[in-house]
N, C-alpha and C. Protein backbone atom coordinates (compact mmCIF):
# COMPACT_ATOMS: atom_id res chain seq x y z
N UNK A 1 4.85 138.62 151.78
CA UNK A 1 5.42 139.73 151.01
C UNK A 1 6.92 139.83 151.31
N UNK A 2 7.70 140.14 150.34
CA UNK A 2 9.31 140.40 150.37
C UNK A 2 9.31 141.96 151.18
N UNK A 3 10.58 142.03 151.17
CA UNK A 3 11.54 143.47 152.23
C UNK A 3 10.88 144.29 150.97
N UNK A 4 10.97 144.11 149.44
CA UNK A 4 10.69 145.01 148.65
C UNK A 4 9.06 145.33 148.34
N UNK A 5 8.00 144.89 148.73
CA UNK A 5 7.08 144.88 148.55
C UNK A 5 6.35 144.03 147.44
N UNK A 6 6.84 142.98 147.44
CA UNK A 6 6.78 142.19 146.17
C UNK A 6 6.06 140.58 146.60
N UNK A 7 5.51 140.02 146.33
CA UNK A 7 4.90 138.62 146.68
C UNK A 7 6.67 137.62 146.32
N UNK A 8 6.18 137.31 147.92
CA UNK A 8 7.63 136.22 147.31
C UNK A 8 7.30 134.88 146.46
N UNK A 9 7.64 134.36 145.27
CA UNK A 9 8.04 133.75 144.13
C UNK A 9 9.09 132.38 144.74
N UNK A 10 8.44 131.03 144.57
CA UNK A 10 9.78 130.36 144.16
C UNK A 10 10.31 130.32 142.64
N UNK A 11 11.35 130.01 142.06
CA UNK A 11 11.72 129.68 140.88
C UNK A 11 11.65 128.21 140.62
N UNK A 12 11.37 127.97 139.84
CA UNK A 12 11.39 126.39 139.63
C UNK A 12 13.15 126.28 139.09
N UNK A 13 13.52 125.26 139.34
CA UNK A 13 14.78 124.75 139.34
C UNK A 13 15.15 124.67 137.70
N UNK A 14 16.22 125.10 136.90
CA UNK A 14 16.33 125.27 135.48
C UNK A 14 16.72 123.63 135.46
N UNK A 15 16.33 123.71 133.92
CA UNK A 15 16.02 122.05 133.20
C UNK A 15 17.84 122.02 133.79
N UNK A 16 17.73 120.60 134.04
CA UNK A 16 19.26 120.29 133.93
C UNK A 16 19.43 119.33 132.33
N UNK A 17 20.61 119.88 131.74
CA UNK A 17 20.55 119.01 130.33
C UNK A 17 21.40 117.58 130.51
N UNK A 18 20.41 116.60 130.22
CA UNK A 18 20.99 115.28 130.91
C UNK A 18 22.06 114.89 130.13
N UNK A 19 22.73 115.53 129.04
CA UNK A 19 23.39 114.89 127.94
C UNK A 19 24.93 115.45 128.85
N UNK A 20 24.77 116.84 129.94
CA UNK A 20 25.79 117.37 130.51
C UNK A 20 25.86 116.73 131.97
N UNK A 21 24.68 116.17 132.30
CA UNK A 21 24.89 115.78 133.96
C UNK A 21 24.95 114.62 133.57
N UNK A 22 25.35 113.66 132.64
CA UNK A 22 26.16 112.15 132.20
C UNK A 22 27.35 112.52 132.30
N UNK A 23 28.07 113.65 132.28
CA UNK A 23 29.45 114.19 132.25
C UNK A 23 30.09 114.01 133.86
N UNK A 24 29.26 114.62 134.78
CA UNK A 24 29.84 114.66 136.14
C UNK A 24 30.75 113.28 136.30
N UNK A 25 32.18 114.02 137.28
CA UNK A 25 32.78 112.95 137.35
C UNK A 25 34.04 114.28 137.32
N UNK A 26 35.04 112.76 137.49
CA UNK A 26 36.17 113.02 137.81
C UNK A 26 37.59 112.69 136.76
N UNK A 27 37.96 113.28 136.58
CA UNK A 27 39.20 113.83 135.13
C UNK A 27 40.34 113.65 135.16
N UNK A 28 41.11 112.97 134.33
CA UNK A 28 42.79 113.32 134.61
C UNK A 28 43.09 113.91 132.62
N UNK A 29 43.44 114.97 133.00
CA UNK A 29 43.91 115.75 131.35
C UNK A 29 45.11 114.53 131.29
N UNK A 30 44.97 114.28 129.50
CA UNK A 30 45.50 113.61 128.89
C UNK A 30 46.77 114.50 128.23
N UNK A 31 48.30 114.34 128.56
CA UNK A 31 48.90 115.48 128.51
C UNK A 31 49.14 114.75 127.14
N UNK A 32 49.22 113.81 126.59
CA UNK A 32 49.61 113.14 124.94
C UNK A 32 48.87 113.71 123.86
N UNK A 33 47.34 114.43 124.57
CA UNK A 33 46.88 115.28 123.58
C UNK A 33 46.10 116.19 123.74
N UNK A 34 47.15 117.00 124.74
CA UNK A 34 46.59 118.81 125.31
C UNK A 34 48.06 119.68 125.06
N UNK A 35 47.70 120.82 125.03
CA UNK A 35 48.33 121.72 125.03
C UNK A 35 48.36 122.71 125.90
N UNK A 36 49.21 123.02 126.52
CA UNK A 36 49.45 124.34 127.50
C UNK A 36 50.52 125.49 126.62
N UNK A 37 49.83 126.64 126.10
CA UNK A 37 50.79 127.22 124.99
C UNK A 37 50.53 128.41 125.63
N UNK A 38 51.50 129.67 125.12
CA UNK A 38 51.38 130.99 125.49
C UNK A 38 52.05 131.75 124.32
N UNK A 39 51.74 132.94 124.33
CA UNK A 39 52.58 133.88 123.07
C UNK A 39 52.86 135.32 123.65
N UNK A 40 53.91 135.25 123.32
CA UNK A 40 54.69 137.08 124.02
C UNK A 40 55.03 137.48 122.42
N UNK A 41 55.00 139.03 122.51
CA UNK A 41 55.17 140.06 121.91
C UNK A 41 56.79 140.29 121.91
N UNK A 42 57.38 140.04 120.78
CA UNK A 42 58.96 140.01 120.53
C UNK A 42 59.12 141.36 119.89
N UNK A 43 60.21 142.45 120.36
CA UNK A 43 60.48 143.45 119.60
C UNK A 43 59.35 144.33 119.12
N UNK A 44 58.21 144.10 119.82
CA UNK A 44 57.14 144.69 119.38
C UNK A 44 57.16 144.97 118.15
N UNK A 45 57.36 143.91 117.23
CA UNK A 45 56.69 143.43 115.93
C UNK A 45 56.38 142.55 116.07
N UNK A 46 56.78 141.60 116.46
CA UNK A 46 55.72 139.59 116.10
C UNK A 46 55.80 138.59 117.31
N UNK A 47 54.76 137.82 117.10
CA UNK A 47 54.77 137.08 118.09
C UNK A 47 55.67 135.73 118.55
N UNK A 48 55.69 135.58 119.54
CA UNK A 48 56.93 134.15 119.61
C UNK A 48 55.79 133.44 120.68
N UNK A 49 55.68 131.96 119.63
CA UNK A 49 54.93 131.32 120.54
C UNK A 49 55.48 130.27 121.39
N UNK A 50 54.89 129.53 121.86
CA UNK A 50 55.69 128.68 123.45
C UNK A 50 54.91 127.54 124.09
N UNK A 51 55.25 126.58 124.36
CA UNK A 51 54.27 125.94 124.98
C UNK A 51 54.95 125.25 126.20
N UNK A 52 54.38 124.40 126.89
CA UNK A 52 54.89 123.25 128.23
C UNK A 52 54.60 122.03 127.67
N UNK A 53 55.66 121.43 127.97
CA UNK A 53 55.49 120.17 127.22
C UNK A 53 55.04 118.79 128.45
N UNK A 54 55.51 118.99 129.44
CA UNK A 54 55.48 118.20 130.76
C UNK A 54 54.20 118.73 131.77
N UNK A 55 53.58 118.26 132.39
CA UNK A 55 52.27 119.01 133.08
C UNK A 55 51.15 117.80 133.35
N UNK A 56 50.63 118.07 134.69
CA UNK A 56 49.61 117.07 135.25
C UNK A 56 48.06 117.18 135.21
N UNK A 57 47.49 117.44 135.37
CA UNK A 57 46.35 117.93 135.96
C UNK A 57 44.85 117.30 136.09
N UNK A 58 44.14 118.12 136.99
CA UNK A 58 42.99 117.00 136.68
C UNK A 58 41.71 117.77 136.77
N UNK A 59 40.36 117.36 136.67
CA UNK A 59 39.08 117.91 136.62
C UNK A 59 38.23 117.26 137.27
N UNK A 60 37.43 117.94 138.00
CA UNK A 60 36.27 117.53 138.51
C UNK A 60 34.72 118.26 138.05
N UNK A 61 34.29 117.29 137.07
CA UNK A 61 32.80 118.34 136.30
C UNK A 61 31.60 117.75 137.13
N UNK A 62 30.92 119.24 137.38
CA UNK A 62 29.69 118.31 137.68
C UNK A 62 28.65 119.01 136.70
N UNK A 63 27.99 118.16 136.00
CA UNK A 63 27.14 118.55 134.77
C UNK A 63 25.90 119.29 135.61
N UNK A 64 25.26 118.77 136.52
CA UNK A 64 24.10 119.45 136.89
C UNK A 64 24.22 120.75 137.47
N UNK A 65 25.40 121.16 137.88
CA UNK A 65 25.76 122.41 138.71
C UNK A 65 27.43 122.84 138.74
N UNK A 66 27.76 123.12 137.49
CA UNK A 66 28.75 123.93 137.08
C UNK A 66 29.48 124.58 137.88
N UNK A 67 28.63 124.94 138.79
CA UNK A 67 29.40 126.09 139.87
C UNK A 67 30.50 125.30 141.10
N UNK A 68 30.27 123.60 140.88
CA UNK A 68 31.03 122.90 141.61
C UNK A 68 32.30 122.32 141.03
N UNK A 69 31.89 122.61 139.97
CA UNK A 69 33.28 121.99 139.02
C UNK A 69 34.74 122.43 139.67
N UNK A 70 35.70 121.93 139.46
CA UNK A 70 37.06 122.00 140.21
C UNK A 70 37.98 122.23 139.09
N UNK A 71 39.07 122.94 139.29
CA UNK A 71 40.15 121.94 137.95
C UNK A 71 41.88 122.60 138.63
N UNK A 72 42.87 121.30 138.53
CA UNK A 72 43.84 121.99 139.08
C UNK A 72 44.98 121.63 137.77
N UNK A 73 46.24 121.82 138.11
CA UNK A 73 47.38 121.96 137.23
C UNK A 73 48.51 122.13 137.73
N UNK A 74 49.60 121.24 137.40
CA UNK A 74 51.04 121.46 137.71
C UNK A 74 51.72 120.99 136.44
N UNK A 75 52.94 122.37 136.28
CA UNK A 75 53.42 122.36 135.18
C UNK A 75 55.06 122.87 135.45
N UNK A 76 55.63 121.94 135.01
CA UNK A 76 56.95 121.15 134.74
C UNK A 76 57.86 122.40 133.57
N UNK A 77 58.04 123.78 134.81
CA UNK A 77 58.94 124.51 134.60
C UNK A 77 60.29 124.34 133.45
N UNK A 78 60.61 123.68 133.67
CA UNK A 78 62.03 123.05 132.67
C UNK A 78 61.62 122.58 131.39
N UNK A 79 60.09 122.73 131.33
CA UNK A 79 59.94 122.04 129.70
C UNK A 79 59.15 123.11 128.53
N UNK A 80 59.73 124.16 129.21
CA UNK A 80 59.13 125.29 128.21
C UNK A 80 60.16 124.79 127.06
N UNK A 81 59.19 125.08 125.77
CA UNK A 81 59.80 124.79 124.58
C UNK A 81 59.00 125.72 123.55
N UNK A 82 60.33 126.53 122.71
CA UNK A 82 59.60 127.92 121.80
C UNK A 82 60.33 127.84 120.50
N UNK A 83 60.84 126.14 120.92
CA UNK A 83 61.85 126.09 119.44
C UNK A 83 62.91 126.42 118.92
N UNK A 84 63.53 127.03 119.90
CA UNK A 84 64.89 127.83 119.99
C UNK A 84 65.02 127.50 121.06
N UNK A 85 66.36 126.17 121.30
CA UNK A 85 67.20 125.53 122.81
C UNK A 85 67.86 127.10 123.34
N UNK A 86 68.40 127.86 122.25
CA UNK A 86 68.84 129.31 122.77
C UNK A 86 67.85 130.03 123.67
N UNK A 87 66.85 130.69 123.02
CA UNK A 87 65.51 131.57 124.35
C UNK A 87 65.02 130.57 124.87
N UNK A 88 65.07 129.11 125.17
CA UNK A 88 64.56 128.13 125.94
C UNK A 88 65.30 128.07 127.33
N UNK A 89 66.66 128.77 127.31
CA UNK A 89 67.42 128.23 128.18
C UNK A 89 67.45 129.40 128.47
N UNK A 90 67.26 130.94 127.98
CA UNK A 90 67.36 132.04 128.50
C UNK A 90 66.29 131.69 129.98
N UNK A 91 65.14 131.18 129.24
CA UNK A 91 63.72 131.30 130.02
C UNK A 91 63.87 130.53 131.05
N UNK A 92 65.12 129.65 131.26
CA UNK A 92 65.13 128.85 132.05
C UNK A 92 65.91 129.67 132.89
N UNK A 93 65.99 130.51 132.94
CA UNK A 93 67.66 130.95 133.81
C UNK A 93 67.01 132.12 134.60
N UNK A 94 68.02 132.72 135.38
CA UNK A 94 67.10 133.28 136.66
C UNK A 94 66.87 134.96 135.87
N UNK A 95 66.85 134.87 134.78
CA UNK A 95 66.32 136.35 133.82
C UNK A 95 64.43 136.09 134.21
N UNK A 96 64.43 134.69 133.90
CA UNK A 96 62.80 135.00 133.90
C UNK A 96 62.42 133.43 135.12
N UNK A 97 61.94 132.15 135.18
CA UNK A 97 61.73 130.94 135.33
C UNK A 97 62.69 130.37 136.47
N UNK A 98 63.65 130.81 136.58
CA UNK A 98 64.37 130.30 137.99
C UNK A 98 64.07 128.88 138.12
N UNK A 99 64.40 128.03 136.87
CA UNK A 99 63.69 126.65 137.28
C UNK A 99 64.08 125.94 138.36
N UNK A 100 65.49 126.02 138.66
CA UNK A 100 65.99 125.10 139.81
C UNK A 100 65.56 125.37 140.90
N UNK A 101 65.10 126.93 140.96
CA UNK A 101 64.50 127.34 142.51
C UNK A 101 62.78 127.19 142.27
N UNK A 102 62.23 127.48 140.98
CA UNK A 102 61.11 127.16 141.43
C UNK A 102 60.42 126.11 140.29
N UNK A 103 60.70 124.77 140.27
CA UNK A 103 60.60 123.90 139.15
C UNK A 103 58.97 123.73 138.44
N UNK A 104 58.02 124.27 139.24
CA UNK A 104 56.83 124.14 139.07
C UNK A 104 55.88 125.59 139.02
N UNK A 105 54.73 125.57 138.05
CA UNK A 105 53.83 126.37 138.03
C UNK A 105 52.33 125.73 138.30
N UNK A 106 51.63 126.20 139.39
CA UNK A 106 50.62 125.44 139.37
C UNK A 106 49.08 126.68 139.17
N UNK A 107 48.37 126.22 139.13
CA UNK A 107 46.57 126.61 139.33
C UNK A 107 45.76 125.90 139.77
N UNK A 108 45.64 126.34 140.69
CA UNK A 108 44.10 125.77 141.47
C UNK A 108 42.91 126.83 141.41
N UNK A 109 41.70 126.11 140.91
CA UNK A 109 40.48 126.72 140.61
C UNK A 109 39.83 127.09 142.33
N UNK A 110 39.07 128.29 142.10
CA UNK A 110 38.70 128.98 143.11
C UNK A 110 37.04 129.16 142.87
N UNK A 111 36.73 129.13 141.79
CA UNK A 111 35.58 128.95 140.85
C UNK A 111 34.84 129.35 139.66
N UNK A 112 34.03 128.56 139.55
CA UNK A 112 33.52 128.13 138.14
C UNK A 112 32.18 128.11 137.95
N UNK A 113 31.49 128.62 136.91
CA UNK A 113 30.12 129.36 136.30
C UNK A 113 30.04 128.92 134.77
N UNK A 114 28.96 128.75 134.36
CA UNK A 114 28.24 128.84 133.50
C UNK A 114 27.82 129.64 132.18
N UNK A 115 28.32 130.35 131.54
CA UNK A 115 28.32 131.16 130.30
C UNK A 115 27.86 131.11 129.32
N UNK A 116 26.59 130.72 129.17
CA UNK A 116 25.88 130.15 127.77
C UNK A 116 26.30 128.30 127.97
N UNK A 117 26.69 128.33 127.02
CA UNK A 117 27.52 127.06 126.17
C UNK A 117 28.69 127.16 126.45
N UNK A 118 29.18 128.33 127.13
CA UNK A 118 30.52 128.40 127.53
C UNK A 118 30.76 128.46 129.20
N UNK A 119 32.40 128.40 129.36
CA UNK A 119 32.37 128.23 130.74
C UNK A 119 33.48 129.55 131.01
N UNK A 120 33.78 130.03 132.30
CA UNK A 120 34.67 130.10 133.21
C UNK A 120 35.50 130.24 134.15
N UNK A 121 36.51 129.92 134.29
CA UNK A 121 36.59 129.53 135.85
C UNK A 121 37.92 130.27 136.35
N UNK A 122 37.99 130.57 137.32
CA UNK A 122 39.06 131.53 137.71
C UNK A 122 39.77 130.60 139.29
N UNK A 123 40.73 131.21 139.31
CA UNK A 123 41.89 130.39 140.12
C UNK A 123 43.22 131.31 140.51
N UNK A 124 43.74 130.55 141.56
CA UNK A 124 45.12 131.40 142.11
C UNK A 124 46.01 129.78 141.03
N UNK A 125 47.11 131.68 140.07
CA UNK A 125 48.18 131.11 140.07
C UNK A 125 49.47 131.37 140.29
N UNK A 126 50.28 130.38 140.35
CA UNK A 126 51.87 130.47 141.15
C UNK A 126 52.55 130.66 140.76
N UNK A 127 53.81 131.27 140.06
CA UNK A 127 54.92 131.31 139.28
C UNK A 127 55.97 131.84 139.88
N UNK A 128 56.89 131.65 140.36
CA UNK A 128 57.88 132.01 141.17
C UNK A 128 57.68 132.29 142.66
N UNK A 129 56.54 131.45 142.94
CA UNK A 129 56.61 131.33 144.84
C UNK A 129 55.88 132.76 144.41
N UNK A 130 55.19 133.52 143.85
CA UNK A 130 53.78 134.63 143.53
C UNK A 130 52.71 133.80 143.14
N UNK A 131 51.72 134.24 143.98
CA UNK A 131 50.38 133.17 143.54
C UNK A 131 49.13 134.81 143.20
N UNK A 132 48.74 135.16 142.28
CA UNK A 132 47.52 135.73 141.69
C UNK A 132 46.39 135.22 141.11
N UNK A 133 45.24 135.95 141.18
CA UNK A 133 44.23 135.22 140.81
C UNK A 133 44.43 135.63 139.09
N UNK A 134 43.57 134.46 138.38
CA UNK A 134 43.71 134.26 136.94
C UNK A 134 42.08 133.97 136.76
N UNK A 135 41.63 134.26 135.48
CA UNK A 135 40.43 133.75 134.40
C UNK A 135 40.99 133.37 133.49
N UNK A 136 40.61 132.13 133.72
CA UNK A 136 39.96 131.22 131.87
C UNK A 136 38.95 131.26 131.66
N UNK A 137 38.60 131.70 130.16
CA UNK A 137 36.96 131.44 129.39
C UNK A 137 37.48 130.18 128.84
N UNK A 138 36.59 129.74 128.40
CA UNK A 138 36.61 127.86 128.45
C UNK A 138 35.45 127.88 126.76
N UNK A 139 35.68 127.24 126.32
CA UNK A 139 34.87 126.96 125.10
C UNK A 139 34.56 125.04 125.20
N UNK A 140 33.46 124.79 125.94
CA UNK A 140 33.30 123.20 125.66
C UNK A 140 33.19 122.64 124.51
N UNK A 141 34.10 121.52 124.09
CA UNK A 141 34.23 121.19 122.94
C UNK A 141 33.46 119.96 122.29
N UNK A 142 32.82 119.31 123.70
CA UNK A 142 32.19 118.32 122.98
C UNK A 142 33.05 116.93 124.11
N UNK A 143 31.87 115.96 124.00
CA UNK A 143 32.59 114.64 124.37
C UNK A 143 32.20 113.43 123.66
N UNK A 144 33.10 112.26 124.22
CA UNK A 144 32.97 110.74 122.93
C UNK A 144 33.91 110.01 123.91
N UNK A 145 33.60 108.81 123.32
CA UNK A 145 34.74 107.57 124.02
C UNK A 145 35.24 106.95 122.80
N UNK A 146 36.54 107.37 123.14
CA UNK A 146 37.66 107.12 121.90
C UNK A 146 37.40 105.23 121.94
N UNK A 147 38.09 104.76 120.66
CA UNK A 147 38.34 103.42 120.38
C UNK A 147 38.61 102.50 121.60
N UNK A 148 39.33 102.86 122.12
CA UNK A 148 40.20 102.36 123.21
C UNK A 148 39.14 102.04 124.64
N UNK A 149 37.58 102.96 124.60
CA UNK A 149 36.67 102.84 125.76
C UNK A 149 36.81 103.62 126.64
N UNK A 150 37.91 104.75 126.01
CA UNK A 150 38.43 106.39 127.43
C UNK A 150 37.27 106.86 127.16
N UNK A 151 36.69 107.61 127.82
CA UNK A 151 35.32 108.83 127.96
C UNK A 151 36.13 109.76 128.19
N UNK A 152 36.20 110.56 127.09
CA UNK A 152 36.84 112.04 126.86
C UNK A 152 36.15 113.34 126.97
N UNK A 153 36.47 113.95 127.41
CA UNK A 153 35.88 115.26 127.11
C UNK A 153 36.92 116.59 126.49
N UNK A 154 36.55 117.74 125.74
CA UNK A 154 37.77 118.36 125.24
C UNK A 154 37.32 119.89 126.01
N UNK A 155 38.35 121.01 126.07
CA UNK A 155 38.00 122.64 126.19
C UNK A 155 38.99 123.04 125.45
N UNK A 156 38.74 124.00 124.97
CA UNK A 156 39.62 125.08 124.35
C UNK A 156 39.29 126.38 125.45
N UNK A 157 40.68 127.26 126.04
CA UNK A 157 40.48 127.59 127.01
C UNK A 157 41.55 129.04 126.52
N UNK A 158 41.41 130.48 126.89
CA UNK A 158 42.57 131.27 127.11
C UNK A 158 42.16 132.66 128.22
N UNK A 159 43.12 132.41 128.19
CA UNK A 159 43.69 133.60 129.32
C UNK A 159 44.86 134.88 129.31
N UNK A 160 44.33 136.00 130.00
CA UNK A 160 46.19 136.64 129.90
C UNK A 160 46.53 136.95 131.27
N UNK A 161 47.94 137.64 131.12
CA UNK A 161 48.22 137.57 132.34
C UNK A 161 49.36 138.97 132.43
N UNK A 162 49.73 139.44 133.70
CA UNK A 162 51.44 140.19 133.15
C UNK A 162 52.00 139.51 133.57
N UNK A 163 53.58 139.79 133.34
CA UNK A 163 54.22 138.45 133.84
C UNK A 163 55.25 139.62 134.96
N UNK A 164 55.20 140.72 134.77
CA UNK A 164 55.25 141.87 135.78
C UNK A 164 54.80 141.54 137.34
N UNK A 165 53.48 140.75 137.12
CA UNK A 165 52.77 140.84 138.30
C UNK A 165 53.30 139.53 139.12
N UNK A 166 53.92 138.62 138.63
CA UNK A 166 55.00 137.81 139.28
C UNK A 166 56.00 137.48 138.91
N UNK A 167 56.96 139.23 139.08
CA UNK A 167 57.92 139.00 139.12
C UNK A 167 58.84 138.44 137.82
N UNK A 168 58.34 138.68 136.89
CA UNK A 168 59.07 137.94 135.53
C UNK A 168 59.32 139.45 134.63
N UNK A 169 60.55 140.49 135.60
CA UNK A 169 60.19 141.56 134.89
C UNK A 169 61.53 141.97 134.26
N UNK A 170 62.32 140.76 133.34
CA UNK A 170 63.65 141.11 132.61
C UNK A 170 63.28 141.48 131.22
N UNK A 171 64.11 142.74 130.73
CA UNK A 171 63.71 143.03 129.68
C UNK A 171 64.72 143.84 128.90
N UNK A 172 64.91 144.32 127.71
CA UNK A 172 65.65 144.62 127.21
C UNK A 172 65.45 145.94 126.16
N UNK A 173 65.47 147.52 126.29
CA UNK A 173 65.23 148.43 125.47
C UNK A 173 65.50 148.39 123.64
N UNK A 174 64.64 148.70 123.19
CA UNK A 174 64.99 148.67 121.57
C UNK A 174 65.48 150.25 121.06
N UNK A 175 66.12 150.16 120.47
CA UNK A 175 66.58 151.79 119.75
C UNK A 175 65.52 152.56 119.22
N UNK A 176 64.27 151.69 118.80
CA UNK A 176 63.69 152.35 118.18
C UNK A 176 62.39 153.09 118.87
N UNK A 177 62.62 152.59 120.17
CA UNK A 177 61.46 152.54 121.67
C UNK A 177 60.71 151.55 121.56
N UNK A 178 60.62 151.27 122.81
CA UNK A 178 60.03 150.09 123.18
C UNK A 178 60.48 149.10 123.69
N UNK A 179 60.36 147.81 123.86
CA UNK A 179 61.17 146.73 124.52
C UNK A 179 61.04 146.04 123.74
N UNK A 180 61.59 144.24 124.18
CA UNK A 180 62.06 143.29 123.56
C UNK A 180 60.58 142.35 123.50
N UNK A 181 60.75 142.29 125.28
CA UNK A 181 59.63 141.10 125.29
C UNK A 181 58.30 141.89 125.79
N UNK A 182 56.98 141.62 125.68
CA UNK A 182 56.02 142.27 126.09
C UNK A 182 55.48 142.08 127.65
N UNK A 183 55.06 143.28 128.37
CA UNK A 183 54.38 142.75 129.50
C UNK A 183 53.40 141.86 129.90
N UNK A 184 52.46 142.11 128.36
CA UNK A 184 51.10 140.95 129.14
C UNK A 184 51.56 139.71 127.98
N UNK A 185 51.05 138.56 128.44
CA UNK A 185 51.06 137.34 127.74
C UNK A 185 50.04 137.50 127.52
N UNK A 186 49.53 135.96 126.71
CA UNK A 186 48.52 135.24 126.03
C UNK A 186 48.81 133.59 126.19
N UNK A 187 47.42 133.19 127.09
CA UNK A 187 47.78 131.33 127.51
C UNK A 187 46.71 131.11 126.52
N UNK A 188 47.06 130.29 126.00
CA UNK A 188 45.98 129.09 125.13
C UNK A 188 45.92 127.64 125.64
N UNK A 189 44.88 127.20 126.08
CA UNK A 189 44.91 125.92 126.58
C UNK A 189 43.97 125.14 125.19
N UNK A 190 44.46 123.71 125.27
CA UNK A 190 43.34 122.79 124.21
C UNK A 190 43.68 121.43 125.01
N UNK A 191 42.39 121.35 126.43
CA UNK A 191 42.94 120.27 127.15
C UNK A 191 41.80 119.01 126.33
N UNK A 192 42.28 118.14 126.76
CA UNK A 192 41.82 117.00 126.16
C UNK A 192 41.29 115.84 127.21
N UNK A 193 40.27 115.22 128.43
CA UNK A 193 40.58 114.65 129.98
C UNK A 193 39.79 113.55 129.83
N UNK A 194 40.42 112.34 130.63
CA UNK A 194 39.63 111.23 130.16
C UNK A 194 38.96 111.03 131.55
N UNK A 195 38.12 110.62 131.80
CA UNK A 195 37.18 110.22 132.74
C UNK A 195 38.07 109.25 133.78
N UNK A 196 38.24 108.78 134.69
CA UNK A 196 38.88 108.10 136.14
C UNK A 196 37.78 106.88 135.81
N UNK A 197 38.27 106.00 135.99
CA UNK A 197 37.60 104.65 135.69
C UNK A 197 36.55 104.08 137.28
């Protein structure tokens, strides 16, 4: 009998789906066809979107037990690009990005769960020598081995964040109230990772 008065029960172990534990393994994101994007609130009317163009990272899935999966990221400060070399270079300057002092943003996963069909995984991240914890929900997109014989796998992934909370707190009043740039962001990830040979 259990502490609660209950007959103790094993569970039988849930089906593992073999089409996901063929997946386990080890990842390097394909930065030629992922995206690391974000969108801030301009003038509080419209959005200005943004992405990183430079960035490493890698994955470790394990299909039978999700909860071991890994995933890290380093991203190449100096290559924010929003389409305007003008607010590109603002962002670069010590108003917000301090690139020369801090050239890198990274995430390292802390852990990762199971959500239906969906995933996600939460992690400390760094942005100006400030490291906070972050969530991504993860949308699995499916896998294939491109022409070439890569074993791919894809996520569509987002997150928010303030940028208050490390330190990214330059801003500028509007006449009409309100500010320029918004406190919380919006990350959109669409990573793309080929399997380690």
């Amino acid at each position: 009998m259990s502490i609660f008065g209950r007959k103790n029960t094993v569970e039988a172990p849930a089906a593992v789906n073999p089409d996901l534990a063929a997946l386990t393994g080890d990842y390097a994101i394909d930065t030629a066809h992922s995206t690391l994007g974000f969108v801030a609130r301009h003038a509080m009317v419209t959005n200005v979107k943004g992405k990183f163009l430079e960035f490493t990272g890698s994955l470790h899935l394990d299909g039978s037990d999700p909860s071991r999966s890994t995933a890290s990221l380093d991203v190449k400060m100096e290559s924010v690009d929003t389409g305007s070399a003008d607010r590109d270079g603002h962002l670069k300057s010590a108003d917000f990005f301090k690139t020369e002092e801090f050239p890198t943003m990274t995430f390292r996963s802390t852990k990762a769960e199971a959500l239906g069909d969906d995933y996600r995984i939460t992690g400390d991240l760094e942005i100006l020598g400030t490291t906070k914890p972050i969530t991504i929900d993860l949308e699995f997109n499916g896998a294939a081995k491109d022409p070439f014989g890569n074993e791919r796998v894809g996520f569509e992934g987002k997150a928010e964040l303030l940028r208050s909370d490390f330190g990214l707190t330059w801003n500028a009043a509007l006449e009409t109230g309100g500010v320029l740039v918004s406190d919380k962001i919006k990350l959109n990830f669409d990573i793309s990772a080929i399997r380690n040979a």
